[in-house]
Structures are given as C-alpha cells and as structure tokens.
PDB file of N, CA and C in Angstrom:
ATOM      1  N   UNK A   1      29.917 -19.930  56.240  1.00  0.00           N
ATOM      2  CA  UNK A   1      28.724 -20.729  56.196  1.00  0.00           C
ATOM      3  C   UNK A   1      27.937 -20.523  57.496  1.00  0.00           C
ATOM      4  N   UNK A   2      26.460 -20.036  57.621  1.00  0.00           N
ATOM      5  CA  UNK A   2      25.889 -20.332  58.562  1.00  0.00           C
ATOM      6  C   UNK A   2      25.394 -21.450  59.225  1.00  0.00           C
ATOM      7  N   UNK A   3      25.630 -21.760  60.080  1.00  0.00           N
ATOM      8  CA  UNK A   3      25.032 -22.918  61.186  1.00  0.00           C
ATOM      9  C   UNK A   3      24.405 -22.670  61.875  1.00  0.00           C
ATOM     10  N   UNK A   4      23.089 -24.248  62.121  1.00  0.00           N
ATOM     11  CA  UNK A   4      21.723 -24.114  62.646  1.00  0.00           C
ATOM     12  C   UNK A   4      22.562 -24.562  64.086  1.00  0.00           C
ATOM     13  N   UNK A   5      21.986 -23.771  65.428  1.00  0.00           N
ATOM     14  CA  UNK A   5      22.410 -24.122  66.484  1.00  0.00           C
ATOM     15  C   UNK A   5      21.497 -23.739  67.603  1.00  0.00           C
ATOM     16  N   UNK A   6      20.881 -23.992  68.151  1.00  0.00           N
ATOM     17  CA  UNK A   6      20.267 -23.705  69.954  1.00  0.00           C
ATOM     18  C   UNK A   6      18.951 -23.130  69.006  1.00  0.00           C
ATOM     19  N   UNK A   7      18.225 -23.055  68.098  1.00  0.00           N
ATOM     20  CA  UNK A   7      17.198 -22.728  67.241  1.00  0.00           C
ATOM     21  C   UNK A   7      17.464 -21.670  66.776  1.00  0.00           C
ATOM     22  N   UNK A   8      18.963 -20.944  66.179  1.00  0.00           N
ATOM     23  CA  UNK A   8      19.375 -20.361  65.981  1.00  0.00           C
ATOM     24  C   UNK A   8      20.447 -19.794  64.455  1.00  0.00           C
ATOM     25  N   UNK A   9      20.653 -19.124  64.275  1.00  0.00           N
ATOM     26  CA  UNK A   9      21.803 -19.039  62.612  1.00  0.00           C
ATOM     27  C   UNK A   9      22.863 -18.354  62.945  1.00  0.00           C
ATOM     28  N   UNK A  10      23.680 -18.474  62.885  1.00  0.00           N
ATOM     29  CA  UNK A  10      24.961 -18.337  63.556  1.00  0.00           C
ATOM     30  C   UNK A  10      26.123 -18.006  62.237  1.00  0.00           C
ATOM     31  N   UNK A  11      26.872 -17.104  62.774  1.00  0.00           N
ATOM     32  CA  UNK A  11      27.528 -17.003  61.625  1.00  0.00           C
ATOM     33  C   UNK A  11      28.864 -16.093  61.862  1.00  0.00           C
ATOM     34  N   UNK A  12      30.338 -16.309  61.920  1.00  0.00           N
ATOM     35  CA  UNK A  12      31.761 -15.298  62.373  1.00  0.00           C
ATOM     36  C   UNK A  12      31.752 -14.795  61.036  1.00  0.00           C
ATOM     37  N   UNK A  13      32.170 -13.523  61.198  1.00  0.00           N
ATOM     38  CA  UNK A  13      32.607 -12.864  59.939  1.00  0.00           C
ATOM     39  C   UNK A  13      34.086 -12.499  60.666  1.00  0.00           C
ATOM     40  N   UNK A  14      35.332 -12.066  59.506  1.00  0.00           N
ATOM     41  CA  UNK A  14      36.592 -11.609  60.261  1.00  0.00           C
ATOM     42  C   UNK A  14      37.091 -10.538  59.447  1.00  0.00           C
ATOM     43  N   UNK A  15      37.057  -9.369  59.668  1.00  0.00           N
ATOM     44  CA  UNK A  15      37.950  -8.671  58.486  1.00  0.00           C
ATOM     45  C   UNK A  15      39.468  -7.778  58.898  1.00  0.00           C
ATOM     46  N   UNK A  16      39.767  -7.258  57.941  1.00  0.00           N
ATOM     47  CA  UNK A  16      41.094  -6.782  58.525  1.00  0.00           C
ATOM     48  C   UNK A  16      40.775  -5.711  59.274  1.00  0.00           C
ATOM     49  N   UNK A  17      40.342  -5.059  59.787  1.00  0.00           N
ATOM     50  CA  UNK A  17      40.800  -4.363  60.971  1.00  0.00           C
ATOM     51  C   UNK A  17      38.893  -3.770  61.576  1.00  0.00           C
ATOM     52  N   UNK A  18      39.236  -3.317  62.749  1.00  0.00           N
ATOM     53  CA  UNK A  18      37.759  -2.442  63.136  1.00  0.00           C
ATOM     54  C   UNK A  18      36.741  -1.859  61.874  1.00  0.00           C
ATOM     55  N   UNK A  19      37.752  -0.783  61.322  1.00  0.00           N
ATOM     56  CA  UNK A  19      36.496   0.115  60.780  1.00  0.00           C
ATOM     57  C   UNK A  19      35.880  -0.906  59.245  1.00  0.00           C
ATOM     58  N   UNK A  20      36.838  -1.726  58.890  1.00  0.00           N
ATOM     59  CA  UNK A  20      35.845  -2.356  58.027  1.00  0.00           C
ATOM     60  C   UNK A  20      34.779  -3.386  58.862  1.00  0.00           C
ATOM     61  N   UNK A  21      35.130  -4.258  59.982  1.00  0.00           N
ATOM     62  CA  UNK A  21      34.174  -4.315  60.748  1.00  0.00           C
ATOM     63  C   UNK A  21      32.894  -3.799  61.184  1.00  0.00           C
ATOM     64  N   UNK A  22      33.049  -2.905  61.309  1.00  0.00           N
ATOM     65  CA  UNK A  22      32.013  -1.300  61.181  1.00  0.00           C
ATOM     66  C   UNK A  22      31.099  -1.139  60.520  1.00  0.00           C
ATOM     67  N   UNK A  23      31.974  -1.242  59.734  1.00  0.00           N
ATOM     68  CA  UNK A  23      31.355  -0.782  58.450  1.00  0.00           C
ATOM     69  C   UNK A  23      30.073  -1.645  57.896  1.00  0.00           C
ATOM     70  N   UNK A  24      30.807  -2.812  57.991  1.00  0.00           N
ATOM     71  CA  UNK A  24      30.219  -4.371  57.627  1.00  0.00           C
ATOM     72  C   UNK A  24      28.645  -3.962  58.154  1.00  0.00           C
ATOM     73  N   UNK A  25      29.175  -3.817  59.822  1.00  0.00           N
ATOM     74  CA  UNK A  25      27.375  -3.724  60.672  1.00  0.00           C
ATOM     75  C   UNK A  25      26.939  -2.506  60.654  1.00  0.00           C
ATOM     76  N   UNK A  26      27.349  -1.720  60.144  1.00  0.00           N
ATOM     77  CA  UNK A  26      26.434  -0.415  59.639  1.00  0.00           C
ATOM     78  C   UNK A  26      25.427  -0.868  58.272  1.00  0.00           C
ATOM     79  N   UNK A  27      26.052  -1.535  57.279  1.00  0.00           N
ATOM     80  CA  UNK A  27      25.402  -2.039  55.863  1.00  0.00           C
ATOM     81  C   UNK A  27      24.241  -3.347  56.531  1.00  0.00           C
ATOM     82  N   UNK A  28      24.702  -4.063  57.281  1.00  0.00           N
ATOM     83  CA  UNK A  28      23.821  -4.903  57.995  1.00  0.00           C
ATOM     84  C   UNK A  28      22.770  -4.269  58.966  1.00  0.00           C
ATOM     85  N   UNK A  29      22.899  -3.361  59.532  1.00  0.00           N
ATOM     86  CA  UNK A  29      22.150  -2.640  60.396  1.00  0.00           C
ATOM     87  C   UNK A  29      20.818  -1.991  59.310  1.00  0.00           C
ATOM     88  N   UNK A  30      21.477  -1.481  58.191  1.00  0.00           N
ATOM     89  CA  UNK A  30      20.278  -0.475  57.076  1.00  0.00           C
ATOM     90  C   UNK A  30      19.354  -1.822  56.931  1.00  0.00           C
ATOM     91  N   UNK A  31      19.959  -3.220  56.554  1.00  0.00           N
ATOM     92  CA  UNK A  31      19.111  -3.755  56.059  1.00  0.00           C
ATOM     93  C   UNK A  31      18.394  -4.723  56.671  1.00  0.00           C
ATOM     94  N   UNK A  32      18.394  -4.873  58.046  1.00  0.00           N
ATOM     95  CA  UNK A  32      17.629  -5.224  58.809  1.00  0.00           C
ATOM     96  C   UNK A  32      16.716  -4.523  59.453  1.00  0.00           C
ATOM     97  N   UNK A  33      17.177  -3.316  59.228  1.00  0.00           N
ATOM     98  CA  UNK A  33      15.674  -2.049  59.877  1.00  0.00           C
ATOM     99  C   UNK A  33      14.821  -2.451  58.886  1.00  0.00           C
ATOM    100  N   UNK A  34      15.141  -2.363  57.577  1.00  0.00           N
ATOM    101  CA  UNK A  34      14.269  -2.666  56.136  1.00  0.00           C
ATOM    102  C   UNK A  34      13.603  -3.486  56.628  1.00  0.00           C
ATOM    103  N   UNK A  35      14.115  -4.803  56.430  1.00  0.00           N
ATOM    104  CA  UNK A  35      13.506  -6.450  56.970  1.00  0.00           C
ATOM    105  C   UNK A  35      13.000  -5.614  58.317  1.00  0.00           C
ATOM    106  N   UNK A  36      12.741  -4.977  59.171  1.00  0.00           N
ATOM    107  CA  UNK A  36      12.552  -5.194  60.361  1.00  0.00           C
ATOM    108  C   UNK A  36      12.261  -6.526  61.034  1.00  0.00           C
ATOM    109  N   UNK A  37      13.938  -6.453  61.243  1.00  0.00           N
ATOM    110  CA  UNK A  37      14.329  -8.165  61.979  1.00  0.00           C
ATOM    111  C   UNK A  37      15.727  -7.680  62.206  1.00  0.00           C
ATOM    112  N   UNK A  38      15.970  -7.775  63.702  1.00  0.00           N
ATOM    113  CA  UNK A  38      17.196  -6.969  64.181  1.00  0.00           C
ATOM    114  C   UNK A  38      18.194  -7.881  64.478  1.00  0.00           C
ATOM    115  N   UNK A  39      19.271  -8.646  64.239  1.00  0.00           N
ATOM    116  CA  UNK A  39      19.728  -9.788  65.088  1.00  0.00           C
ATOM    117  C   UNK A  39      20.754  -9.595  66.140  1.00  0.00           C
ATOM    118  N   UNK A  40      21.177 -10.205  66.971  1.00  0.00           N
ATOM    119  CA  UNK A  40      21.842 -10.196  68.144  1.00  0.00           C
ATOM    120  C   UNK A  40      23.626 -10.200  67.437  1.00  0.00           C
ATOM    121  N   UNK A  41      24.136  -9.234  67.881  1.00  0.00           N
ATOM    122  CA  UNK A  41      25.717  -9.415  67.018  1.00  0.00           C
ATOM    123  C   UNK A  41      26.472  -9.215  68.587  1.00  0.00           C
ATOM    124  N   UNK A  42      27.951  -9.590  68.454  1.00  0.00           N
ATOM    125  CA  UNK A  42      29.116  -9.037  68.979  1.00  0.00           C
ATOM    126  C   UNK A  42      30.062  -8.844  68.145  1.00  0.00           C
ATOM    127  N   UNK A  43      30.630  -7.465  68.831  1.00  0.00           N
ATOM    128  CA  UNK A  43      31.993  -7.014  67.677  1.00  0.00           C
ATOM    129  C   UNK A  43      32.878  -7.224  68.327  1.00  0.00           C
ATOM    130  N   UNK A  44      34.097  -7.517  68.397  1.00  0.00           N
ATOM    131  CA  UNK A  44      35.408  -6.895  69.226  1.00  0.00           C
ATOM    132  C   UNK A  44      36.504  -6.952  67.562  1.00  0.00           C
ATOM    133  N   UNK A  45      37.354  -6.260  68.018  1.00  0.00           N
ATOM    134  CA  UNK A  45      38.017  -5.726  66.934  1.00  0.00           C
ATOM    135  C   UNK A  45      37.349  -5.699  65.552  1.00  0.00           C
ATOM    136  N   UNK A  46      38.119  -7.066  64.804  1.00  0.00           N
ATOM    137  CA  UNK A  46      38.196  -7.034  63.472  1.00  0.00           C
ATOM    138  C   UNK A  46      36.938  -8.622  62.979  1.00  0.00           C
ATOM    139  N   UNK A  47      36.276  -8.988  64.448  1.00  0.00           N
ATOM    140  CA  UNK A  47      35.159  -9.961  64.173  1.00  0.00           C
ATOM    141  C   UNK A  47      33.917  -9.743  64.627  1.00  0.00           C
ATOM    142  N   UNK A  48      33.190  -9.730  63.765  1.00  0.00           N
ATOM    143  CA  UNK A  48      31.750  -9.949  64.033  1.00  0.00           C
ATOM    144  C   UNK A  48      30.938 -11.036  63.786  1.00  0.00           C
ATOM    145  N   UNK A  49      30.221 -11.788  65.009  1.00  0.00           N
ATOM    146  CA  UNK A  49      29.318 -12.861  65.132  1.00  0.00           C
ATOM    147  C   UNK A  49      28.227 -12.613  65.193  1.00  0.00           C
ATOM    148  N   UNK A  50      27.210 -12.867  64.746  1.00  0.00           N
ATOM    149  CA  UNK A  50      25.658 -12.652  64.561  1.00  0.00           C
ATOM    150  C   UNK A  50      24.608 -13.854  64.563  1.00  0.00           C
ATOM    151  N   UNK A  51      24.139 -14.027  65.330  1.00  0.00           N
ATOM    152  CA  UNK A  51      22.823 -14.984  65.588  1.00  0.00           C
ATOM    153  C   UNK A  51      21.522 -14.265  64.930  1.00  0.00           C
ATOM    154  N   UNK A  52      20.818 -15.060  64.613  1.00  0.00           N
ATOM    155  CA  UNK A  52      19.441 -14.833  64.019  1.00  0.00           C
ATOM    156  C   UNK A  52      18.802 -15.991  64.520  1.00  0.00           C
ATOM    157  N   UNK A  53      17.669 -15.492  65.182  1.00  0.00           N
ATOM    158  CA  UNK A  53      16.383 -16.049  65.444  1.00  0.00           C
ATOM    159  C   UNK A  53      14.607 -15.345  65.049  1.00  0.00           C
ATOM    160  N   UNK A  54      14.030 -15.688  65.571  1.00  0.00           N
ATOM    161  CA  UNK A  54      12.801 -14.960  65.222  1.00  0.00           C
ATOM    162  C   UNK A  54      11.971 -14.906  66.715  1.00  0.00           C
ATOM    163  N   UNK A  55      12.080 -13.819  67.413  1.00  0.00           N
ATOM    164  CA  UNK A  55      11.579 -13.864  68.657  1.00  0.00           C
ATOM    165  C   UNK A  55       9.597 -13.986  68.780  1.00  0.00           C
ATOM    166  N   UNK A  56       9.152 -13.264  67.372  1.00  0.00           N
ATOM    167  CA  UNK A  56       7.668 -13.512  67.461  1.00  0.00           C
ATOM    168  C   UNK A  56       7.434 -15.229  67.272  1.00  0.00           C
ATOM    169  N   UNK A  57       8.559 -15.954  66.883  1.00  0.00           N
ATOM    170  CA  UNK A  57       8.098 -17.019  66.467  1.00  0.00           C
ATOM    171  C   UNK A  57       8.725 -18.343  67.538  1.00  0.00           C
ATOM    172  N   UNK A  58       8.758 -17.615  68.881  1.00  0.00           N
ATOM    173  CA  UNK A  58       9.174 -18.456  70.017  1.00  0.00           C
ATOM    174  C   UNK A  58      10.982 -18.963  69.884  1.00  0.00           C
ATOM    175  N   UNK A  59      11.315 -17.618  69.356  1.00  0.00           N
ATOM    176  CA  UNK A  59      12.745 -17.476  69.222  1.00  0.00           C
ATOM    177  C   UNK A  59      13.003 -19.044  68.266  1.00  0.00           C
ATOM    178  N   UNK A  60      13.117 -19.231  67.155  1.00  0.00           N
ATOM    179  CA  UNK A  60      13.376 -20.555  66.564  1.00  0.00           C
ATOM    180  C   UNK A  60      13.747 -20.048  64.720  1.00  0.00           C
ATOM    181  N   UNK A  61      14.533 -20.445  64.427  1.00  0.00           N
ATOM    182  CA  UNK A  61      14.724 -20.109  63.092  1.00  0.00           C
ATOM    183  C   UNK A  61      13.491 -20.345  62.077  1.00  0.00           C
ATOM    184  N   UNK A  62      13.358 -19.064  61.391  1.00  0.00           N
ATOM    185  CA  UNK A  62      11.814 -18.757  60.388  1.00  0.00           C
ATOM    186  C   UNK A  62      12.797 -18.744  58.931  1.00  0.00           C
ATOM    187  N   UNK A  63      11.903 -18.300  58.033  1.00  0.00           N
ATOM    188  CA  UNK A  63      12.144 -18.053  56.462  1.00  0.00           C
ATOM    189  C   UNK A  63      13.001 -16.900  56.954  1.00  0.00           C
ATOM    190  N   UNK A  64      12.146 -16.144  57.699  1.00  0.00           N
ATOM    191  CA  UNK A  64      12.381 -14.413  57.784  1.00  0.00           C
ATOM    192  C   UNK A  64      14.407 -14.540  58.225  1.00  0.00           C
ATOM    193  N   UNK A  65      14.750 -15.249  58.678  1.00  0.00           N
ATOM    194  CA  UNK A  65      16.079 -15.433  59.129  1.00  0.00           C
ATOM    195  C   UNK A  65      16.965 -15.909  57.791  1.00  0.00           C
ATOM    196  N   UNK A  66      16.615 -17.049  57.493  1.00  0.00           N
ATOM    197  CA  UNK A  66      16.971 -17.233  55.994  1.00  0.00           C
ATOM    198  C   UNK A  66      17.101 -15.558  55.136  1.00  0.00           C
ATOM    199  N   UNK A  67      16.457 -15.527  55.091  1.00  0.00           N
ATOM    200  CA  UNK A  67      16.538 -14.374  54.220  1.00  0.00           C
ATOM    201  C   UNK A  67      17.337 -12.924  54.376  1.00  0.00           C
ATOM    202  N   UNK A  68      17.672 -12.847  55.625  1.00  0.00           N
ATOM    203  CA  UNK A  68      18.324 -11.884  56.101  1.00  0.00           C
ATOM    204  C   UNK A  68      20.021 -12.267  55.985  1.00  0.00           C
ATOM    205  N   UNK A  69      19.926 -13.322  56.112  1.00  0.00           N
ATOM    206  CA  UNK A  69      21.626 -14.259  56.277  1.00  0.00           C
ATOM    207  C   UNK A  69      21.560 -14.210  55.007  1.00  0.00           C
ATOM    208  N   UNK A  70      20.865 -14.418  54.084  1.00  0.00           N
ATOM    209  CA  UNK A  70      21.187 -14.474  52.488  1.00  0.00           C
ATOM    210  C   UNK A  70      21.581 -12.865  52.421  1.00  0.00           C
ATOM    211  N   UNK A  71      20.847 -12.068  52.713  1.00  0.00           N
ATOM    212  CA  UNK A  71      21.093 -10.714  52.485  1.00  0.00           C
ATOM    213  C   UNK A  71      22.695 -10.382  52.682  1.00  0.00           C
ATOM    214  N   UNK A  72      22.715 -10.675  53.841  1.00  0.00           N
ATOM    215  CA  UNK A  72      23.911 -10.177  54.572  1.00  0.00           C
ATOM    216  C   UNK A  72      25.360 -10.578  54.067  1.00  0.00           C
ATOM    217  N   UNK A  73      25.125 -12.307  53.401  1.00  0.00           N
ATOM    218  CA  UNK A  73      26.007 -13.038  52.299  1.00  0.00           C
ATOM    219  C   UNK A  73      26.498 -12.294  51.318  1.00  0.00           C
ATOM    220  N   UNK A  74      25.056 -11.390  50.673  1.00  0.00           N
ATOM    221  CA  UNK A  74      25.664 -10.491  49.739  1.00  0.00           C
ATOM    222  C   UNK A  74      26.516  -9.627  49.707  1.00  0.00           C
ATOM    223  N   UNK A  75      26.538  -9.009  51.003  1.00  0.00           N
ATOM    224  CA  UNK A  75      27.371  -7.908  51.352  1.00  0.00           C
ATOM    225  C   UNK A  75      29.230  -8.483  51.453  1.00  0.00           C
ATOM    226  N   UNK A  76      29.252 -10.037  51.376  1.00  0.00           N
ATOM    227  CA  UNK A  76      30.341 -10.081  51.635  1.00  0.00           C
ATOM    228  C   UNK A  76      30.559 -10.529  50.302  1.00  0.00           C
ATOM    229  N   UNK A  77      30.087 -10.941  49.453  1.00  0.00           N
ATOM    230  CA  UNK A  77      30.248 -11.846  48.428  1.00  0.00           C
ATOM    231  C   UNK A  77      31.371 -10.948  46.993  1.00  0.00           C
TER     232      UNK A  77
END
C-alpha cells in the first residue's frame, strides 16, 4: 500500500533476491520515461523503496503521481 508522507507516495517493495529487484526497476524505469515523471528509488539487495512527488508542482503529491503508483501496482499485481 502506498502512503501519503512529507508531500510525498511512498511505497517498499521486497522480492526474492537482486535480479528480480532489477528487474522490477528496469519495467518501472520504461514506464516512467513514458509518463515522463522519474521518481526517487533506493535499491539494496532484494528491496526497493520509491517516493513520488511532483517537483514542477512544488514537490507535493499531483494526479500525475497517482497514476504512476497505479502503474507500477500493475507490475506487481
């Protein structure tokens, strides 16, 4: 589930090991160039955390964020 935090969308993903990790933000990476809307991630191993904000919009959660976290839902769903 994503959570609203610091004007922000927040969200841990965990999978079993690195390269599906990887993998995960490679499929997330195609589809945020699309959206051009890039969000802030960290990886270490087998977790990836990702914030979404909207920096044209005084860094604060937009539609445009919504919609990307829905995207990205899909990929795990």
């Amino acid at each position: 589930m994503w959570t609203e935090e610091n004007n922000s969308l927040k969200k841990t993903f965990t999978f079993k090991d690195f390269s599906q990790a990887f993998a995960f933000m490679t499929r997330v990476a195609l589809i945020a160039e699309k959206m051009d809307h890039h969000p802030y991630w960290v990886n270490v191993y087998n977790r990836v955390e990702i914030t979404l904000n909207t920096h044209s919009a005084g860094d604060t959660v937009t539609e445009k964020d919504h919609k990307l976290a829905a995207e990205i839902d899909k990929l795990i769903a």
